[in-house]
C-alpha atoms as a PDB file:
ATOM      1  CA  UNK A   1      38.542 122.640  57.181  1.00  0.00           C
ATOM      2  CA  UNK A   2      41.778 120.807  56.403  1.00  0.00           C
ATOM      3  CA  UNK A   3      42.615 120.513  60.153  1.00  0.00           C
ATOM      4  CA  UNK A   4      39.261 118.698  60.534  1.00  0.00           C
ATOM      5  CA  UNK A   5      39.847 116.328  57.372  1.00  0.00           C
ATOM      6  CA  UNK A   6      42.940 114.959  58.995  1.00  0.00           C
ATOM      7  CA  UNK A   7      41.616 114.830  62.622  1.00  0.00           C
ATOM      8  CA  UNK A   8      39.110 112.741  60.970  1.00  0.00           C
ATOM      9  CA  UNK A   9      41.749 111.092  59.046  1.00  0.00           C
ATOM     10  CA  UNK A  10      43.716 109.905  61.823  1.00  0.00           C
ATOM     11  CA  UNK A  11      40.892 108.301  63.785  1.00  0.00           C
ATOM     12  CA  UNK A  12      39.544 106.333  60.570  1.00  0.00           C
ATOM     13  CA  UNK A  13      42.921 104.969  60.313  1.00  0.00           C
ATOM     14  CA  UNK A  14      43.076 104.263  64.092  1.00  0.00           C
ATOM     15  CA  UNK A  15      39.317 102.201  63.987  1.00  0.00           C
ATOM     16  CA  UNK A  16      41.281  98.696  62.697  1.00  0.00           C
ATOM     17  CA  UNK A  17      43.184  98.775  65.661  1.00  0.00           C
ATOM     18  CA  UNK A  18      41.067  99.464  68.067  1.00  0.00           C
ATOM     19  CA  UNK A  19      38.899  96.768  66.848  1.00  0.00           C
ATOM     20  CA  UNK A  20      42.353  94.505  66.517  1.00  0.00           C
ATOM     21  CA  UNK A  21      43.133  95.179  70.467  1.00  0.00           C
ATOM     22  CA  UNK A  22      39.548  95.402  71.760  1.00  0.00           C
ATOM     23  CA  UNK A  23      39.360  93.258  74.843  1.00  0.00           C
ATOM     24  CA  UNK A  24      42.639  92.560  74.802  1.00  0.00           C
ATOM     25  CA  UNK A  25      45.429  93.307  77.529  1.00  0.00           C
ATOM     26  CA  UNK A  26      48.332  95.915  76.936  1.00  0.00           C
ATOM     27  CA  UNK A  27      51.394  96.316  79.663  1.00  0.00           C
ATOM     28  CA  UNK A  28      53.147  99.582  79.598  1.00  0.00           C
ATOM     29  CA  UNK A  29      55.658 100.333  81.949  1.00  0.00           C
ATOM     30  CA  UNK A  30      56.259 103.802  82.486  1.00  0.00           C
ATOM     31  CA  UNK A  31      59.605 105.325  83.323  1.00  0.00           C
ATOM     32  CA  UNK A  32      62.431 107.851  82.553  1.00  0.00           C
ATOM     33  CA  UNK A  33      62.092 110.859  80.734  1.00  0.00           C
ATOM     34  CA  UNK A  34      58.406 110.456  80.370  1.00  0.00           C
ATOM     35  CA  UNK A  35      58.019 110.651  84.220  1.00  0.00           C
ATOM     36  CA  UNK A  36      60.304 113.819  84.418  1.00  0.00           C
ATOM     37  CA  UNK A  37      58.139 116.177  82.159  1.00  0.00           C
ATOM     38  CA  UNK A  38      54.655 116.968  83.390  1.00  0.00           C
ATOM     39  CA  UNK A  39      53.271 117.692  80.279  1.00  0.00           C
ATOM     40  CA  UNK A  40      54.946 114.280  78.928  1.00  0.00           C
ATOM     41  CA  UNK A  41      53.226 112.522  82.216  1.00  0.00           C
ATOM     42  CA  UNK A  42      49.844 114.274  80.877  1.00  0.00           C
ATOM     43  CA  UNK A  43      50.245 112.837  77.695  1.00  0.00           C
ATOM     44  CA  UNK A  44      50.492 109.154  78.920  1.00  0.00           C
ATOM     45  CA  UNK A  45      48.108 109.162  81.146  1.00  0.00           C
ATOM     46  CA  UNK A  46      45.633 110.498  78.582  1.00  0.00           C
ATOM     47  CA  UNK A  47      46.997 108.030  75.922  1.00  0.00           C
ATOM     48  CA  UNK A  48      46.316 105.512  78.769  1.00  0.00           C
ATOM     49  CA  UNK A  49      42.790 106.261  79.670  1.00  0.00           C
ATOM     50  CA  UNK A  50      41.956 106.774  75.991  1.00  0.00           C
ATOM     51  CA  UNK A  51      43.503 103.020  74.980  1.00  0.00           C
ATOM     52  CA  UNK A  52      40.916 102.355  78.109  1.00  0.00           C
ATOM     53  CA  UNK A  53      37.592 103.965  76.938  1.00  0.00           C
ATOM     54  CA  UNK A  54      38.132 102.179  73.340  1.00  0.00           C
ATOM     55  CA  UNK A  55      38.096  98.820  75.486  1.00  0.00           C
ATOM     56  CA  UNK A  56      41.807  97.872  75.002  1.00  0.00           C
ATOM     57  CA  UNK A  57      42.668  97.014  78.696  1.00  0.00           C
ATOM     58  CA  UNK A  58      45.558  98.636  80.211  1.00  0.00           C
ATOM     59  CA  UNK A  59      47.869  97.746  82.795  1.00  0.00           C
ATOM     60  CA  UNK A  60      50.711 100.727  83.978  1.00  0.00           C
ATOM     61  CA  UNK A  61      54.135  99.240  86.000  1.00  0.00           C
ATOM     62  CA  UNK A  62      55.743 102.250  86.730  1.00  0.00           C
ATOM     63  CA  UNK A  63      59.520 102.849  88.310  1.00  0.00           C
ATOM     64  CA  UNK A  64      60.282 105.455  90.271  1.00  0.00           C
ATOM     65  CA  UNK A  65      64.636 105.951  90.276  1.00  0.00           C
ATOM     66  CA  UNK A  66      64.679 109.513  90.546  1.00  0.00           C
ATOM     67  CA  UNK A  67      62.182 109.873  93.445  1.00  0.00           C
ATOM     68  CA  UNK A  68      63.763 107.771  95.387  1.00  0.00           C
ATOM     69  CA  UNK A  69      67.188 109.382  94.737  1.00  0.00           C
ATOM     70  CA  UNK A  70      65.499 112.714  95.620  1.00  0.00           C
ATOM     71  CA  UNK A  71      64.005 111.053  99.026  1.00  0.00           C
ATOM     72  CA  UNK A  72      67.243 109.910  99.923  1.00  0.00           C
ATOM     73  CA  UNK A  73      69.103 112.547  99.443  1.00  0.00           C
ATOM     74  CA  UNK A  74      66.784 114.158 102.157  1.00  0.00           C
ATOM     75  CA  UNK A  75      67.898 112.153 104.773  1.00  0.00           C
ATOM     76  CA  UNK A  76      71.211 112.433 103.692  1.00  0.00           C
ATOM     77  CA  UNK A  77      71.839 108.910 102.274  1.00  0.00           C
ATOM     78  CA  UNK A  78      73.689 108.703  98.958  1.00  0.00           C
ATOM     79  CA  UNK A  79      72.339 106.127  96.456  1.00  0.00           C
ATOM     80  CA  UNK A  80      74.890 103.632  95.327  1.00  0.00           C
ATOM     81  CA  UNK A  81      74.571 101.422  92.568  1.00  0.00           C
ATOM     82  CA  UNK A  82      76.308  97.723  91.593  1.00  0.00           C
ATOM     83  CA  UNK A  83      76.229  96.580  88.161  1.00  0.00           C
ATOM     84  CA  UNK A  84      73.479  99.073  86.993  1.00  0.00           C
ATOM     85  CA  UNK A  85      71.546  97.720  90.118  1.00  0.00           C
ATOM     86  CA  UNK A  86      70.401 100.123  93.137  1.00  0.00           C
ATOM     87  CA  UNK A  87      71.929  98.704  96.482  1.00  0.00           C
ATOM     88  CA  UNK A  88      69.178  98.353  98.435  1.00  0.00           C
ATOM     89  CA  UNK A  89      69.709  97.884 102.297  1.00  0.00           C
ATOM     90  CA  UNK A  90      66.758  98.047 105.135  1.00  0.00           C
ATOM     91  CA  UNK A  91      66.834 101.754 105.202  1.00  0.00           C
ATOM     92  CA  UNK A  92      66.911 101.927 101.743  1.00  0.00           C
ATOM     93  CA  UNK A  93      64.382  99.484 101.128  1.00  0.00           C
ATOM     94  CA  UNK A  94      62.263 101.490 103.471  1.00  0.00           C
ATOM     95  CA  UNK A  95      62.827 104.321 100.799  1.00  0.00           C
ATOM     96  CA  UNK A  96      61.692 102.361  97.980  1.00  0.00           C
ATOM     97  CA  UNK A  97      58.758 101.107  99.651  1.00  0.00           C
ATOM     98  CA  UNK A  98      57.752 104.901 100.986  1.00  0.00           C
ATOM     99  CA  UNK A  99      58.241 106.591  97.418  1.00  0.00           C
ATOM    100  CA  UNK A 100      57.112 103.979  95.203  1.00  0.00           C
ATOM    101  CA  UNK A 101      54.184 102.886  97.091  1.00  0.00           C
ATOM    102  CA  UNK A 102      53.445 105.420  98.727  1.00  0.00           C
ATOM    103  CA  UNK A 103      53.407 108.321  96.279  1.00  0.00           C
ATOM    104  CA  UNK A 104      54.067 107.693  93.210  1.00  0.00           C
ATOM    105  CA  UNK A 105      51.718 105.502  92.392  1.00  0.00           C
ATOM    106  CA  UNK A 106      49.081 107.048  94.411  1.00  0.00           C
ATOM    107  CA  UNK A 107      50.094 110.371  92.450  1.00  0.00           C
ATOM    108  CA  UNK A 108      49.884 108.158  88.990  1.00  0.00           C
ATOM    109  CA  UNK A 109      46.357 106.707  89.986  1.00  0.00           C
ATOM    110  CA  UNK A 110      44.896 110.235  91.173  1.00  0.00           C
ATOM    111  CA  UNK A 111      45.801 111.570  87.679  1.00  0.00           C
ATOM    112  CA  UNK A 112      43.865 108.879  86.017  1.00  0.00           C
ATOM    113  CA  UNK A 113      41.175 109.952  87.657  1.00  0.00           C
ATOM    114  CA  UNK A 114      41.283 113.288  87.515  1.00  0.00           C
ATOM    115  CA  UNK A 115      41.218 113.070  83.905  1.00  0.00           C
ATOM    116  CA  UNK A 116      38.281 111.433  83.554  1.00  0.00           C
ATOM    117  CA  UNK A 117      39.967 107.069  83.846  1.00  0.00           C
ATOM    118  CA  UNK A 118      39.517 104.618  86.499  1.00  0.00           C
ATOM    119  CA  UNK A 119      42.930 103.473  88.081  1.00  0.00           C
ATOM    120  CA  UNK A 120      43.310 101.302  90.854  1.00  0.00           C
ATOM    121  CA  UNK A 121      46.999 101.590  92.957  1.00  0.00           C
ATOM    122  CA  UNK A 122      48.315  98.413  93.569  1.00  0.00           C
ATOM    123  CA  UNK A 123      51.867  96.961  95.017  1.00  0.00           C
ATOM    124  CA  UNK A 124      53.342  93.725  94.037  1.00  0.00           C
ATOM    125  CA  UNK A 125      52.775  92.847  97.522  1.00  0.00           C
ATOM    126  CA  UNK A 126      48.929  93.385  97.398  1.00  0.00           C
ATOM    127  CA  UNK A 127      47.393  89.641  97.438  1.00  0.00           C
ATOM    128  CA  UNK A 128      51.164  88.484  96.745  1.00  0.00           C
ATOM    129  CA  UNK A 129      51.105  89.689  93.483  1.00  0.00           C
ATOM    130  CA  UNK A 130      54.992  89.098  93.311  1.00  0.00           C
ATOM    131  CA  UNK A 131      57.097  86.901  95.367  1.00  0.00           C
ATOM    132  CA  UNK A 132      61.096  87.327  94.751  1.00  0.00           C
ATOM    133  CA  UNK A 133      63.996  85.528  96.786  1.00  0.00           C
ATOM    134  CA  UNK A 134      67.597  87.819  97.042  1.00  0.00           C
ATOM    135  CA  UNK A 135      68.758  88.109  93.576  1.00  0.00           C
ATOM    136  CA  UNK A 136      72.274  86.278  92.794  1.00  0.00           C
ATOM    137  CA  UNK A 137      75.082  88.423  92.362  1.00  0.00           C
ATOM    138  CA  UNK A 138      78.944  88.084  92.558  1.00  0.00           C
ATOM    139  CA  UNK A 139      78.504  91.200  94.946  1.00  0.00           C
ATOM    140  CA  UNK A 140      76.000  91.819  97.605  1.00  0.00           C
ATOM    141  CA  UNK A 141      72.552  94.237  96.645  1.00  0.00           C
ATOM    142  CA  UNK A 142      71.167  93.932  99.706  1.00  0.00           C
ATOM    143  CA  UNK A 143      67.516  93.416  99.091  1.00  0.00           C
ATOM    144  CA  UNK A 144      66.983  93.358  95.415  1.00  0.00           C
ATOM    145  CA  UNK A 145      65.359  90.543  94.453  1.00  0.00           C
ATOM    146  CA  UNK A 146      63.962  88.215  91.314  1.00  0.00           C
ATOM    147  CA  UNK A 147      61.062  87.127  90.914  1.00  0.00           C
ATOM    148  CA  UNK A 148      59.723  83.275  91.884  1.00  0.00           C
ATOM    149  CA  UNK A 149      55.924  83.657  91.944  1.00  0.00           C
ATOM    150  CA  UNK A 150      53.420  86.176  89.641  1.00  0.00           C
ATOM    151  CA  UNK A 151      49.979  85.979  90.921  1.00  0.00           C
ATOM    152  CA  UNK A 152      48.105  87.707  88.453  1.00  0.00           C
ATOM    153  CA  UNK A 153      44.526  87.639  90.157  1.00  0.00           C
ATOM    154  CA  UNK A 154      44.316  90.764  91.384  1.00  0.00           C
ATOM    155  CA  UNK A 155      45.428  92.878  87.935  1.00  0.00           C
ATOM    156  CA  UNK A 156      42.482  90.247  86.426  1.00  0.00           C
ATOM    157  CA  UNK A 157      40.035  91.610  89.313  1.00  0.00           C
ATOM    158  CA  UNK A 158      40.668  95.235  88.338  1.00  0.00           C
ATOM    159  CA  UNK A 159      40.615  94.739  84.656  1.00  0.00           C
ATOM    160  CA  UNK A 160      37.556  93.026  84.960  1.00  0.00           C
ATOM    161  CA  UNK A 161      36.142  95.837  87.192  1.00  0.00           C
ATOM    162  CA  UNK A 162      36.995  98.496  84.866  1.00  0.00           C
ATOM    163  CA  UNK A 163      39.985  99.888  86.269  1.00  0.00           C
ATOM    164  CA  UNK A 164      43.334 100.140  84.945  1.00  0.00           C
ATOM    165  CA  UNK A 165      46.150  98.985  87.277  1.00  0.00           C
ATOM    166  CA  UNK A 166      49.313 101.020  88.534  1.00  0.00           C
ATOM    167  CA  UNK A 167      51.705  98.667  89.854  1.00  0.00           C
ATOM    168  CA  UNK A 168      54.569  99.503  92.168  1.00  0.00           C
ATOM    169  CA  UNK A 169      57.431  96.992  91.882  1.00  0.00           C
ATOM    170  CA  UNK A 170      57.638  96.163  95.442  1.00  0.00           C
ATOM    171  CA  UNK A 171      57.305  92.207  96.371  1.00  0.00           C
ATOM    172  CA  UNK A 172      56.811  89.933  99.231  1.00  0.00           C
ATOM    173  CA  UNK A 173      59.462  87.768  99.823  1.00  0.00           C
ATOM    174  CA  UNK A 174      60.103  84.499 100.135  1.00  0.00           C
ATOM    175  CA  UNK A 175      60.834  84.195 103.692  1.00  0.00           C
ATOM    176  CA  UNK A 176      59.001  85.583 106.234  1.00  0.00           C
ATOM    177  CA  UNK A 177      58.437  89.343 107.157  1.00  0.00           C
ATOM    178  CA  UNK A 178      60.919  90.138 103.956  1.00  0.00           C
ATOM    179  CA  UNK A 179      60.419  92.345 101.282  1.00  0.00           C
ATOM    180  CA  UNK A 180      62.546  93.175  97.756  1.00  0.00           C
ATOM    181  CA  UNK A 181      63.077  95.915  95.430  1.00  0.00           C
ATOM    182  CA  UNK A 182      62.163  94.358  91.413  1.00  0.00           C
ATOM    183  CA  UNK A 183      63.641  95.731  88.277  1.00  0.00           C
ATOM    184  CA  UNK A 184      60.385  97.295  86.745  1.00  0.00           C
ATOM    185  CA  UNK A 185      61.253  96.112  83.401  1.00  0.00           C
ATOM    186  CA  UNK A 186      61.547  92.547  84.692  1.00  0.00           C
ATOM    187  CA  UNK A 187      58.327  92.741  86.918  1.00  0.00           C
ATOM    188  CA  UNK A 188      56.083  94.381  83.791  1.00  0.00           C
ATOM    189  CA  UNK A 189      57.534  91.256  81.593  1.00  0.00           C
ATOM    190  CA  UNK A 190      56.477  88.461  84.067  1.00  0.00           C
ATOM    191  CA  UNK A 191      53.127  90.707  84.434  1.00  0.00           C
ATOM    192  CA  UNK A 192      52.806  90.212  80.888  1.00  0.00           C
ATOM    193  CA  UNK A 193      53.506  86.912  80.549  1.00  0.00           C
ATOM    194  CA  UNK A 194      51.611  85.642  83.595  1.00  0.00           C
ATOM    195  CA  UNK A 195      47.879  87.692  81.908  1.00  0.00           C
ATOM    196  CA  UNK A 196      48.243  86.310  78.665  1.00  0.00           C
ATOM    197  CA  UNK A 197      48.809  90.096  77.281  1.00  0.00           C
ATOM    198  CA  UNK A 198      49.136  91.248  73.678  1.00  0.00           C
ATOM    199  CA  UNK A 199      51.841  93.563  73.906  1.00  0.00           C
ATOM    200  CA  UNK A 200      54.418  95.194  76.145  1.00  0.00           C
ATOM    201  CA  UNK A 201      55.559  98.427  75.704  1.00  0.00           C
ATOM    202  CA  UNK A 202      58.712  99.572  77.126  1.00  0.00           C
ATOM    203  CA  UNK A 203      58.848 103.423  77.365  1.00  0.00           C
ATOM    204  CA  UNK A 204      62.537 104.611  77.681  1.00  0.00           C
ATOM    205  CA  UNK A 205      64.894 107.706  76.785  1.00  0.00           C
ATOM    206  CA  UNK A 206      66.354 106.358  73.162  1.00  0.00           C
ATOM    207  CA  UNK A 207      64.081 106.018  70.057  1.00  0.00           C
ATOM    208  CA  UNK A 208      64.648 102.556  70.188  1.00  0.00           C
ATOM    209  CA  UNK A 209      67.519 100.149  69.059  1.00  0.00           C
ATOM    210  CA  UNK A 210      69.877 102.178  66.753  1.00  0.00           C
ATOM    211  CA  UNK A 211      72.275 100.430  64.106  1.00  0.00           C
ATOM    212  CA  UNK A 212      73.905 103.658  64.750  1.00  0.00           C
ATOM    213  CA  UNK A 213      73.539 105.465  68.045  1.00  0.00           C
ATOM    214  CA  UNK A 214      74.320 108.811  66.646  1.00  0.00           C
ATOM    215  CA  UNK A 215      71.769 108.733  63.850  1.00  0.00           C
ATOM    216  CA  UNK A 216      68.452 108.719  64.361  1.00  0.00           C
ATOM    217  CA  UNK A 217      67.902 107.411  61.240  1.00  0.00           C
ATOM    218  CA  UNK A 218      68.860 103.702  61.410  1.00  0.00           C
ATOM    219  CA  UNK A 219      66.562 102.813  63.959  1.00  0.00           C
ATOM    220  CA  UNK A 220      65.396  99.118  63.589  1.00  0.00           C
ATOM    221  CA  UNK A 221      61.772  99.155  63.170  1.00  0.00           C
ATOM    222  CA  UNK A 222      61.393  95.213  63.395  1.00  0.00           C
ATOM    223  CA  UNK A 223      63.534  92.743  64.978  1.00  0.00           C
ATOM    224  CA  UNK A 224      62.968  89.060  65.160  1.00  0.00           C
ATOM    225  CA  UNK A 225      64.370  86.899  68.357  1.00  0.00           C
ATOM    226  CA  UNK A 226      67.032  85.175  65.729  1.00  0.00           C
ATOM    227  CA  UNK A 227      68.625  88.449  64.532  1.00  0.00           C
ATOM    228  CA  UNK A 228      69.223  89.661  68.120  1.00  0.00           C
ATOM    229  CA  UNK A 229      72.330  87.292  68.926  1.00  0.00           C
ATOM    230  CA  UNK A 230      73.808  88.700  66.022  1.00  0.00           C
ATOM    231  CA  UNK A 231      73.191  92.276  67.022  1.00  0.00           C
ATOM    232  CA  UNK A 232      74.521  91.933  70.367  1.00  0.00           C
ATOM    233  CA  UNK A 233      78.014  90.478  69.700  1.00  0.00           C
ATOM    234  CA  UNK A 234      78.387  93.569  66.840  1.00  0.00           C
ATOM    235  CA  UNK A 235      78.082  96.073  69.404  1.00  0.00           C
ATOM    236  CA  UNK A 236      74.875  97.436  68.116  1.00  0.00           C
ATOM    237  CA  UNK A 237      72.667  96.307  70.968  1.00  0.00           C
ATOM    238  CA  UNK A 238      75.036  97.404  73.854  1.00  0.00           C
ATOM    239  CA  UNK A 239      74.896  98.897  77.214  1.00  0.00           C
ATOM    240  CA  UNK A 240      71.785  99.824  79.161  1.00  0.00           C
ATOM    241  CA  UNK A 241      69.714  98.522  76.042  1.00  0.00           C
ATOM    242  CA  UNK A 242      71.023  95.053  76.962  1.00  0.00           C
ATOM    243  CA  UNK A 243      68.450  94.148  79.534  1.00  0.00           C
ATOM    244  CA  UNK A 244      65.669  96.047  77.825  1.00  0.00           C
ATOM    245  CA  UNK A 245      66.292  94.031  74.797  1.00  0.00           C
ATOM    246  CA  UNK A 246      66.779  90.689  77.039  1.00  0.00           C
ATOM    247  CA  UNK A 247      63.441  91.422  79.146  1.00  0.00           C
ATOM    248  CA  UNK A 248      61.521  91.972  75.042  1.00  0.00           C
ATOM    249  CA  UNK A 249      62.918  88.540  74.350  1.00  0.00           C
ATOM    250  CA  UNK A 250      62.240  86.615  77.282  1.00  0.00           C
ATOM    251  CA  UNK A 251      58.284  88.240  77.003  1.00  0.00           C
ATOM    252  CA  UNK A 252      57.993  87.032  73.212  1.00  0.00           C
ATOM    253  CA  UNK A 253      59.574  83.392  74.685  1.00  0.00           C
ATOM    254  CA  UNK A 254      56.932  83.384  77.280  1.00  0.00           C
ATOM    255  CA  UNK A 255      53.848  84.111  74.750  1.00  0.00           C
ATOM    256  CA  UNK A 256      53.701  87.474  74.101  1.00  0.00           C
ATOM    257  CA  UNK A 257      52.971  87.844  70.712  1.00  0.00           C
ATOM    258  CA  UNK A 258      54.808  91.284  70.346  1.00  0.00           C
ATOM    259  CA  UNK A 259      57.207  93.857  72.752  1.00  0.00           C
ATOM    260  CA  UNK A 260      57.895  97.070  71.657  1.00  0.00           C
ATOM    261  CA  UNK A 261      60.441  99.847  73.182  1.00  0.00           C
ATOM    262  CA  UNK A 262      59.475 103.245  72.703  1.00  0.00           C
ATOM    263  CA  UNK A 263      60.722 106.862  73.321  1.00  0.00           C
ATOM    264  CA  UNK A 264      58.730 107.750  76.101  1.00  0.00           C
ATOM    265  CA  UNK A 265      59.919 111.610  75.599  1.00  0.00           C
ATOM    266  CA  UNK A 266      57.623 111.376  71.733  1.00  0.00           C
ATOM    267  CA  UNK A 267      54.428 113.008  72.512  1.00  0.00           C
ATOM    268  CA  UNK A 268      51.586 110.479  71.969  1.00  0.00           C
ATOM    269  CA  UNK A 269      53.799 107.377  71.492  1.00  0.00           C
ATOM    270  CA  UNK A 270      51.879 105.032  72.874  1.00  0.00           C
ATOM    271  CA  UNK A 271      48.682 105.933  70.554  1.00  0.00           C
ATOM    272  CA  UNK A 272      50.907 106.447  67.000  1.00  0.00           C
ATOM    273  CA  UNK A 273      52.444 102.946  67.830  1.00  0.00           C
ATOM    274  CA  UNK A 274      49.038 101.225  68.880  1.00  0.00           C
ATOM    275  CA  UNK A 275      46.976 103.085  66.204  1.00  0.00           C
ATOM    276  CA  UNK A 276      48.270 104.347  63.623  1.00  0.00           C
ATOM    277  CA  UNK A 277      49.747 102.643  60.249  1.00  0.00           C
ATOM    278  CA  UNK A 278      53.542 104.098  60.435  1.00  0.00           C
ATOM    279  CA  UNK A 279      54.431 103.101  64.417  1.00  0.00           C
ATOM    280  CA  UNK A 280      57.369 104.171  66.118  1.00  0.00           C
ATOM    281  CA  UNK A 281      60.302 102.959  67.994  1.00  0.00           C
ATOM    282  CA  UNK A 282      61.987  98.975  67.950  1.00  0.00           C
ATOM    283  CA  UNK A 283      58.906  96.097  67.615  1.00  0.00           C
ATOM    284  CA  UNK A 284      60.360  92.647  68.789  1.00  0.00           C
ATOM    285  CA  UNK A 285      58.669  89.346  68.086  1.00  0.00           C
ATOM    286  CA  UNK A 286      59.395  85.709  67.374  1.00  0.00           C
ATOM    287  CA  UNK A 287      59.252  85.644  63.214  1.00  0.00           C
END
């Protein structure tokens, strides 16, 4: 009987946020751990298609890093990497294009419908979703680009239809007959911006930004643009969770009210941040 109180429990204290993010637009992008596991991959996609049934529409830009390491290493290429950055020549952007469109999210989009959601598989080169020129670096990436143009229409088609949209970070270039690997992060940001969403949600490998990264206990539950300066010339925000944190910023600068980043390897985090009281992981926003 107890088990049933607090099942009942939980979604009582869920129904004010469902009703607070009914109709309105969420932006996950999915990556890291939380791709590795299947039972971790489960969990997201049911989180996903659940946020979707309550009418809280949901849009998934997924990466992809490790299957395209694993494809490569097939045909004998070894990845290399510049500044955090995959190098991404013709053959290698051949292997992006393969694995990321091709598969995974195709694979992403059949398990949304296999249990039970609508998903539509979409590339950021489908109706020239995203338009990049080369990115500028001190050394040559080859073709990885940034982003120029977001042309949100066709995630607003798909929403509109029902479906929730699995976007591939793959866009058109600029020139003709060109094409450009995107930083997922970056692409889900612009996504975000571009649709007017309510929140993105950044699921990575850490718990989220740690005053100390070797207790779990000082995680920063809040953090407002103005304190991040601050945080970043201390040496608490630091490495990898540079960009991450620069990508929540530039997101809350655009209009997005809030961007969260979240352990992706925490069953369920997507549903105890969205819908429950407590939340988890780092919550940025303007103040």
């Amino acid at each position: 009987m107890s088990t049933t109180i607090e099942k009942a429990q939980i979604l009582s204290e869920a129904l004010p946020y469902i009703q607070r993010y009914h109709g309105k637009t969420i932006v996950i992008k999915y990556g890291g751990g939380a791709m590795q596991s299947d039972e971790l991959c489960r969990q997201v996609i049911t989180d996903v298609i659940l946020l979707s049934l309550v009418g809280i529409r949901t849009v998934v830009v997924h990466g992809g890093g490790p299957e395209i390491n694993e494809h490569l290493a097939k045909i004998g290429k070894e990845p290399r990497f510049v500044g955090g950055l995959r190098y991404t020549d013709a053959e290698t952007m051949e292997a992006v294009q393969m694995v990321l469109c091709g598969r995974v999210s195709k694979q992403l989009a059949q398990l949304i419908g296999e249990h039970g959601g609508r998903a539509l598989s979409l590339s950021g080169m489908d109706g020239r979703m995203l338009v990049a020129k080369k990115i500028s670096s001190e050394e040559d990436l080859g073709f990885v680009g940034e982003l120029t143009e977001v042309n949100p229409d066709p995630l607003r088609l798909a929403l509109k239809g029902g479906y929730i949209p699995v976007i591939s970070t793959v866009a058109c270039g600029e020139e003709q007959g060109t094409m450009y690997n995107i930083n997922a992060d970056s692409a889900a940001a612009q996504l975000a911006i571009a649709i007017n969403a309510e929140k993105l949600i950044l699921l990575t490998d850490v718990q989220g930004i740690l005053r100390n990264p070797k207790d779990e206990t000082t995680l920063i539950p809040e953090l407002t643009l103005n304190e991040i300066p601050a945080l970043k010339s201390s040496g608490i925000i630091s490495g990898g969770m540079i960009p991450k944190v620069e990508c929540c910023a530039d997101v809350v600068k655009g209009g997005v009210p809030r961007a969260h980043i979240l352990d992706g390897r925490v069953p369920h985090s997507i549903l105890m941040e969205l819908l429950s009281d407590s939340g988890v992981g780092t919550m940025i926003y303007s103040g």
